[in-house]
Protein backbone atom coordinates (compact mmCIF):
# COMPACT_ATOMS: atom_id res chain seq x y z
CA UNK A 1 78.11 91.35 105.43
CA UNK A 2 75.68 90.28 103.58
CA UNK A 3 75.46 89.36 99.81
CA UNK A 4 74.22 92.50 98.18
CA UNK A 5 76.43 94.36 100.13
CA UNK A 6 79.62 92.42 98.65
CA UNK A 7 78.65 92.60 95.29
CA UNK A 8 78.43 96.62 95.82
CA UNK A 9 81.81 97.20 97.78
CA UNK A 10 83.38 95.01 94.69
CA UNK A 11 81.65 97.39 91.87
CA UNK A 12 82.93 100.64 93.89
CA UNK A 13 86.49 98.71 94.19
CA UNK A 14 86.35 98.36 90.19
CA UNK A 15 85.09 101.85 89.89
CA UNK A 16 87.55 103.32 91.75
CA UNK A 17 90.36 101.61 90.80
CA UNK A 18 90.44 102.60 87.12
CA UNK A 19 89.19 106.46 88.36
CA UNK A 20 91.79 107.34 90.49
CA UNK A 21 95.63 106.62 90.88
CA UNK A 22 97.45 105.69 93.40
CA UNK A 23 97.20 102.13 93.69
CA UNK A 24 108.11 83.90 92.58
CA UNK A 25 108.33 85.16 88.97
CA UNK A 26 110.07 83.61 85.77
CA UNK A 27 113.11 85.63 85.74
CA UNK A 28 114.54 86.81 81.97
CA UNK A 29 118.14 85.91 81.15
CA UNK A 30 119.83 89.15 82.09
CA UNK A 31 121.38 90.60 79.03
CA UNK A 32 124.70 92.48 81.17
CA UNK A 33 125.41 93.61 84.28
CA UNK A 34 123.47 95.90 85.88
CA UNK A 35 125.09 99.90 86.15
CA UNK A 36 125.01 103.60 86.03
CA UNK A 37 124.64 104.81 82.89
CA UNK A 38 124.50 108.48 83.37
CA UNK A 39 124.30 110.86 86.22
CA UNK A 40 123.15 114.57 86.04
CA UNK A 41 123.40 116.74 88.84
CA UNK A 42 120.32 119.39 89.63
CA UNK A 43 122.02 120.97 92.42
CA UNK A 44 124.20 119.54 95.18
CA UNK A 45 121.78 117.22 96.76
CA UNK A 46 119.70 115.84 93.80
CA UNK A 47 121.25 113.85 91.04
CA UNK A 48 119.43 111.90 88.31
CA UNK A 49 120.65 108.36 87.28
CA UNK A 50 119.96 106.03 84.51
CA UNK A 51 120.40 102.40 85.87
CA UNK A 52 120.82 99.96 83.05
CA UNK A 53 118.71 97.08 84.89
CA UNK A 54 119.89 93.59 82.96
CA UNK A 55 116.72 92.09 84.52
CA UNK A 56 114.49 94.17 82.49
CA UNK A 57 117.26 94.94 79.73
CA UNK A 58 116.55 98.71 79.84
CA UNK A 59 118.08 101.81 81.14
CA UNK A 60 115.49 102.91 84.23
CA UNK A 61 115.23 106.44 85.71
CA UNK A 62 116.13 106.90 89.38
CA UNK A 63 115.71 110.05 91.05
CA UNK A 64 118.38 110.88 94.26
CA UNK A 65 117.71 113.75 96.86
CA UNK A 66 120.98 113.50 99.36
CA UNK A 67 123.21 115.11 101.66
CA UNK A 68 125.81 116.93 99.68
CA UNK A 69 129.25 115.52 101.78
CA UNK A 70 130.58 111.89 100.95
CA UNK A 71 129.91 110.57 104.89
CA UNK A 72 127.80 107.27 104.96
CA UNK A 73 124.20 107.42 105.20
CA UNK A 74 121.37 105.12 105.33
CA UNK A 75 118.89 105.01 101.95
CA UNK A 76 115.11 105.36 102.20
CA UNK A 77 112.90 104.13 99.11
CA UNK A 78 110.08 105.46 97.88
CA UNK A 79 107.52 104.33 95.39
CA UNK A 80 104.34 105.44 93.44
CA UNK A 81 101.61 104.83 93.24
CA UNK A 82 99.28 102.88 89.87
CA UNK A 83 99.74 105.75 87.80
CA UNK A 84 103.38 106.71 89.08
CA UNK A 85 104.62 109.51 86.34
CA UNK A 86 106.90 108.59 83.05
CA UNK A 87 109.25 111.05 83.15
CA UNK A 88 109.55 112.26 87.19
CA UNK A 89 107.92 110.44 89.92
CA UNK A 90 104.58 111.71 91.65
CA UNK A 91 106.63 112.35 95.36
CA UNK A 92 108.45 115.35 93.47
CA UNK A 93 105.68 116.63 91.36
CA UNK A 94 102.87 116.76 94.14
CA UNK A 95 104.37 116.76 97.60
CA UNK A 96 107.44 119.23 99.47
CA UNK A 97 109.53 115.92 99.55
CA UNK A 98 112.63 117.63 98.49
CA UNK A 99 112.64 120.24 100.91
CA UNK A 100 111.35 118.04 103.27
CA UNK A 101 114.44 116.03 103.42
CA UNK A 102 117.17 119.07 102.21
CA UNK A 103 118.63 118.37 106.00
CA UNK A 104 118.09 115.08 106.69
CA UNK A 105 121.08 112.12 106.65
CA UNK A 106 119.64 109.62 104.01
CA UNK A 107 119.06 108.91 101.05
CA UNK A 108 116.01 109.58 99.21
CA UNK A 109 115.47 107.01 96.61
CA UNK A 110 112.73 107.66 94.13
CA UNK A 111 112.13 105.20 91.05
CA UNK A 112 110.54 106.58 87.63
CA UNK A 113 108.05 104.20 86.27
CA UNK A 114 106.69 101.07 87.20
CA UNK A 115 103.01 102.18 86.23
CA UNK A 116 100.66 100.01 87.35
CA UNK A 117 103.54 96.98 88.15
CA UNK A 118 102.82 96.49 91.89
CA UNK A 119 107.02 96.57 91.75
CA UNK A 120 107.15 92.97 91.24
CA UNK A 121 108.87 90.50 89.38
CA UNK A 122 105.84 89.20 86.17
CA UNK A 123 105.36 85.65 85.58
CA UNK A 124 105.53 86.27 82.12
CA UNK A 125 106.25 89.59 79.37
CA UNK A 126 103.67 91.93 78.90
CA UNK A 127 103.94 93.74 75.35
CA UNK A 128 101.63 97.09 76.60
CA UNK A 129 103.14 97.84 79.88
CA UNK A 130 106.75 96.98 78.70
CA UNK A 131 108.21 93.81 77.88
CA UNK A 132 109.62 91.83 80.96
CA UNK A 133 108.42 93.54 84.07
CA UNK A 134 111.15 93.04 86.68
CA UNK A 135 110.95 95.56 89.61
CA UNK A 136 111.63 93.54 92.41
CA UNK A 137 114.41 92.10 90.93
CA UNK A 138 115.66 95.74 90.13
CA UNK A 139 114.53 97.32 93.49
CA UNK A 140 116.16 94.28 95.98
CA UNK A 141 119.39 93.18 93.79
CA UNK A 142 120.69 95.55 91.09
CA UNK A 143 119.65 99.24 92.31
CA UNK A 144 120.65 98.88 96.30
CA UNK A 145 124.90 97.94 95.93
CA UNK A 146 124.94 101.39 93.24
CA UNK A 147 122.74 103.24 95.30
CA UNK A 148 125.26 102.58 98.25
CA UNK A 149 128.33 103.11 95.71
CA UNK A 150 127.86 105.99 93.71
CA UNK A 151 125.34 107.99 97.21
CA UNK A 152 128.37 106.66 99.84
CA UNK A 153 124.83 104.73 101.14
CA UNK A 154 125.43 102.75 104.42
CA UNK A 155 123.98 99.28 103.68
CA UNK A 156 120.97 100.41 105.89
CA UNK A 157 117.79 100.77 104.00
CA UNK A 158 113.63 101.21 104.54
CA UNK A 159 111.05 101.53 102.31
CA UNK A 160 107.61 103.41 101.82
CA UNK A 161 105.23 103.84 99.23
CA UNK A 162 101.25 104.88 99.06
CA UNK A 163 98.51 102.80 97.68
CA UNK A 164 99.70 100.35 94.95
CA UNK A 165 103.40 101.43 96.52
CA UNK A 166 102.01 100.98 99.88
CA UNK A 167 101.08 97.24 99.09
CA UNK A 168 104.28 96.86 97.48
CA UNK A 169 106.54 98.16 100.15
CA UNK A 170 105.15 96.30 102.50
CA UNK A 171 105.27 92.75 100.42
CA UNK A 172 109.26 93.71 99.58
CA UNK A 173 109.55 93.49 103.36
CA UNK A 174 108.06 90.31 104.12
CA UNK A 175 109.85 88.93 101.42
CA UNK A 176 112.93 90.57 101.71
CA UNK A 177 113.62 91.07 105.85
CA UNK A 178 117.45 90.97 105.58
CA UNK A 179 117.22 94.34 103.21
CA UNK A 180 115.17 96.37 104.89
CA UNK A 181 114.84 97.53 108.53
CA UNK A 182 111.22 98.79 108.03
CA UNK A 183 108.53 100.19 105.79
CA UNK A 184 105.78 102.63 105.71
CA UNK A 185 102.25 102.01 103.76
CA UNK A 186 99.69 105.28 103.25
CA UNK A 187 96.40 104.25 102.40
CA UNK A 188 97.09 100.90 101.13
CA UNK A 189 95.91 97.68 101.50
CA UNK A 190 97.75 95.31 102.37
CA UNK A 191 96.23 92.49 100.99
CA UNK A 192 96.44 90.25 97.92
CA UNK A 193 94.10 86.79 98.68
CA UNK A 194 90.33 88.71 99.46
CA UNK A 195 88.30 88.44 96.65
CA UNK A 196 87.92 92.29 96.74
CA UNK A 197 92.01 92.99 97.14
CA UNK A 198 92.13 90.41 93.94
CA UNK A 199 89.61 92.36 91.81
CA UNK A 200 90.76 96.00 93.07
CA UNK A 201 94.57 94.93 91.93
CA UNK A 202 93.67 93.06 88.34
CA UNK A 203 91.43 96.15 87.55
CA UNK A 204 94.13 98.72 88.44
CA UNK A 205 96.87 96.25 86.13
CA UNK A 206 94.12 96.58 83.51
CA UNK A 207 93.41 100.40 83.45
CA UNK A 208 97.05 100.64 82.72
CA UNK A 209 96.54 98.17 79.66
CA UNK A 210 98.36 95.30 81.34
CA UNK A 211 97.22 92.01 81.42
CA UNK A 212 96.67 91.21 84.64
CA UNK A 213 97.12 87.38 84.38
CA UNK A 214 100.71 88.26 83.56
CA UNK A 215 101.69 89.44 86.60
CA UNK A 216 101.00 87.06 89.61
CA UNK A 217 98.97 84.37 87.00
CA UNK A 218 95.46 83.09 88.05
CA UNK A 219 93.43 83.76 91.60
CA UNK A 220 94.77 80.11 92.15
CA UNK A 221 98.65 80.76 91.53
CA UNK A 222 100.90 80.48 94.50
CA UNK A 223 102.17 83.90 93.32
CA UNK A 224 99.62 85.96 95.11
CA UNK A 225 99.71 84.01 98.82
CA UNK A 226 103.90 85.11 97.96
CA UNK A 227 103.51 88.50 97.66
CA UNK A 228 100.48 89.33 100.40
CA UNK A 229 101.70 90.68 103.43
CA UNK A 230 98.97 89.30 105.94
CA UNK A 231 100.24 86.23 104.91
CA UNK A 232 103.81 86.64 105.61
CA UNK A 233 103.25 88.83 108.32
CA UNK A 234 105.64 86.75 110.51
CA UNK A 235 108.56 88.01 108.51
CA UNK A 236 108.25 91.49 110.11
CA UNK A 237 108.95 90.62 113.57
CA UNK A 238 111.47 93.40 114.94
CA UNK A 239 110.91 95.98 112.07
CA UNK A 240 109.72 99.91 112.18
CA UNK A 241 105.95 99.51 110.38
CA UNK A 242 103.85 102.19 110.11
CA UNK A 243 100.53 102.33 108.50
CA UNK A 244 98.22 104.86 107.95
CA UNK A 245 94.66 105.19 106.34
CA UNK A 246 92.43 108.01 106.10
CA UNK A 247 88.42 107.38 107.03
CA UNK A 248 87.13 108.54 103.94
CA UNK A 249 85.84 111.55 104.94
CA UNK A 250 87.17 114.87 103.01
CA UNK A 251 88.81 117.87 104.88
CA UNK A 252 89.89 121.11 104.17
CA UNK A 253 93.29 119.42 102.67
CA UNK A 254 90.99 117.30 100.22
CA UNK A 255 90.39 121.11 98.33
CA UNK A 256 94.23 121.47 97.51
CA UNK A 257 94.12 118.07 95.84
CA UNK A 258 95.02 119.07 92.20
CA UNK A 259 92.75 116.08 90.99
CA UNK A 260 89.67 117.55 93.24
CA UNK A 261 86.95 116.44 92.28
CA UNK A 262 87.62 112.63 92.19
CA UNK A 263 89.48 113.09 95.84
CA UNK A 264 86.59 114.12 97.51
CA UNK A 265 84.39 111.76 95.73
CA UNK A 266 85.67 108.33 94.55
CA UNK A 267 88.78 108.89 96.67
CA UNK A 268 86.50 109.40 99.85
CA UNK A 269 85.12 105.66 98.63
CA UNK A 270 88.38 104.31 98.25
CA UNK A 271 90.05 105.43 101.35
CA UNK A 272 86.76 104.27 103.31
CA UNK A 273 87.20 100.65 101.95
CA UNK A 274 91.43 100.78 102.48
CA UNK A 275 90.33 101.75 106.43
CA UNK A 276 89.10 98.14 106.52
CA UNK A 277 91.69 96.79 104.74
CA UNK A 278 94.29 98.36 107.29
CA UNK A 279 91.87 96.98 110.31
CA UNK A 280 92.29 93.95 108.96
CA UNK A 281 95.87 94.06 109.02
CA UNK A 282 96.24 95.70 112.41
CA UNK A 283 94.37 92.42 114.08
CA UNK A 284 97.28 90.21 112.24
CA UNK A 285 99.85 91.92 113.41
CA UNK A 286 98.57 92.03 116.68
CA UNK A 287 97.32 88.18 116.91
CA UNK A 288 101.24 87.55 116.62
CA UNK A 289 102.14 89.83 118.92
CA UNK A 290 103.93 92.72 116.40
CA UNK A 291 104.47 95.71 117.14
CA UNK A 292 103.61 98.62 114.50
CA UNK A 293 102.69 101.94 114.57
CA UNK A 294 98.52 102.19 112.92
CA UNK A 295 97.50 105.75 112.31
CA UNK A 296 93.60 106.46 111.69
CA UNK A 297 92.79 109.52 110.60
CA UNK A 298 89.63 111.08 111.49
CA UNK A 299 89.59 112.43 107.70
CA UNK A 300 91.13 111.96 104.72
CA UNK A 301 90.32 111.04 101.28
CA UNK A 302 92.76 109.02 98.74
CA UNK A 303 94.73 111.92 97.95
CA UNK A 304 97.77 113.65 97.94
CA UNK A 305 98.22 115.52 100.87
CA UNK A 306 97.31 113.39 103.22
CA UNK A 307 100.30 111.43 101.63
CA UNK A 308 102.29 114.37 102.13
CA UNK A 309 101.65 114.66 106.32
CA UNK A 310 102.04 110.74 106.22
CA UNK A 311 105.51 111.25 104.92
CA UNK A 312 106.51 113.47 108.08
CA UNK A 313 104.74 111.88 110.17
CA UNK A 314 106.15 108.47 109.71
CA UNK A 315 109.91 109.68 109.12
CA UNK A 316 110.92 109.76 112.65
CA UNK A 317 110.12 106.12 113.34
CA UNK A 318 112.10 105.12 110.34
CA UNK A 319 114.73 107.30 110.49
CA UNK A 320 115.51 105.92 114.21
CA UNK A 321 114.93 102.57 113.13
CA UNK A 322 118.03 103.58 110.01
CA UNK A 323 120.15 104.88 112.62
CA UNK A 324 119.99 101.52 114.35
């Protein structure tokens, strides 16, 4: 690759990442104990919480689709993407997710906010995004034990999210193993140390108006080897992974996209350079001898339902994986 061509994939990589969504800390002296605040039922298998998360000293939105009998199930997490909504997450409002899972056994775990967080744990406060940003403090400690209480959840859990979710899902794996017994990534990638994965995820911080260098620090901080899972690959040695990528080129699903044009344009782009990113990690994974499920599409852009089919597509591996 030569030298021009760098400095162009890195522009479209900037481009793209404030034109479209879906893309160890210091921890903050917890101000109470983490609990439900409030639970409202929309029907017998979907409940909204507010989780009082001492971490982050604020009452966060969670979103529950589950079976509507009190028998023990396993819990399946699910997170956004950069620009994941305020008020309802981007699974409900853009793909058939509840009715997807109205008969399955789990629990469907959907977190409100985190725009633009990457679901981690920030080095330090930042004032536009938030205060304290503490997500993976709040996803892998306080949210899991009242997920299992209040949903009668099993203690068995995976994890799946799509572009900045997909790169977090699959970090909270490597870095948690003992929680979860697999994850699925759409059309992420799952990198963190490439000078192009470093500029695509401080340019999606920033077109949220967070301060990147508040997150994981500087290129040079230890935080960003800690949270990238083709370094820590090792850590998901007898887990369900599934990956998935689009190859950049639109189909007839592209036209559905409610944020056409940009999914058949700068989402084509996007999902073109993710396909390497997901190469990239298929060759770890397979250099120490891990076995995951890779799905190329022929087509797809960086859109939403392609995220959709990815969802049922990938639910049988984890659901069997659950069950285990």
């Amino acid at each position: 690759m030569n030298a021009d061509f760098r400095a162009a994939a890195a522009a479209v990589i900037t481009l793209v990442a404030i034109l479209i969504s879906g893309i160890g800390a210091a921890h903050a002296e917890p101000a109470g104990e983490s609990t439900i605040l409030s639970a409202t039922d929309a029907g017998p298998s979907r409940t909204r919480i507010s989780v009082y998360s001492a971490a982050m000293d604020r009452a966060v939105t969670v979103d529950v689709l589950h079976p509507a009998d009190d028998q023990p199930r396993p819990s399946y997490y699910l997170l956004d993407g950069v620009d994941s909504g305020a008020m309802e997450t981007n699974w409900t409002q853009k793909t058939d997710i509840v009715s997807f899972f109205a008969d399955k056994r789990v629990n469907v775990v959907l977190p409100v906010g985190g725009k633009g967080s990457f679901y981690s744990d920030w080095e330090r406060p930042d004032p536009v995004l938030g205060g304290v940003q503490m997500w993976e403090t709040f996803l892998t400690e306080e949210l899991p034990p009242l997920i299992d209480q209040r949903f009668h959840g099993s203690g068995s859990n995976a994890i799946a999210g799509l572009s900045m979710g997909a790169l977090s899902a699959a970090a909270l794996t490597t870095r948690y193993p003992a929680l979860y017994r697999g994850f699925a990534a759409f059309s992420g990638c799952l990198d963190t140390m490439s000078t192009n994965a470093k500029l695509a995820i401080r340019n999606s911080v920033s077109w949220v108006g967070g301060n990147p260098e508040n997150m994981w620090g500087p290129d040079s901080d230890p935080d960003w080897a800690a949270h990238d899972p083709l370094t820590n690959a090792a850590a998901l040695r007898g887990k369900a992974v599934y990956v998935s990528t689009g190859s950049g080129t639109p189909g007839p699903e592209s036209l559905t996209d409610p944020l056409m044009p940009q999914a058949v344009t700068f989402g084509a782009v996007l999902e073109f350079l993710v396909r390497g990113c997901t190469e990239s990690f298929q060759r770890r994974l397979a250099e120490i001898d891990i076995p995951a499920t890779f799905v190329f599409h022929p087509r797809g852009t960086h859109s939403w339902p392609y995220w959709q089919q990815d969802l049922h597509d990938s639910w049988p591996l984890l659901e069997a994986a659950l069950a285990e």
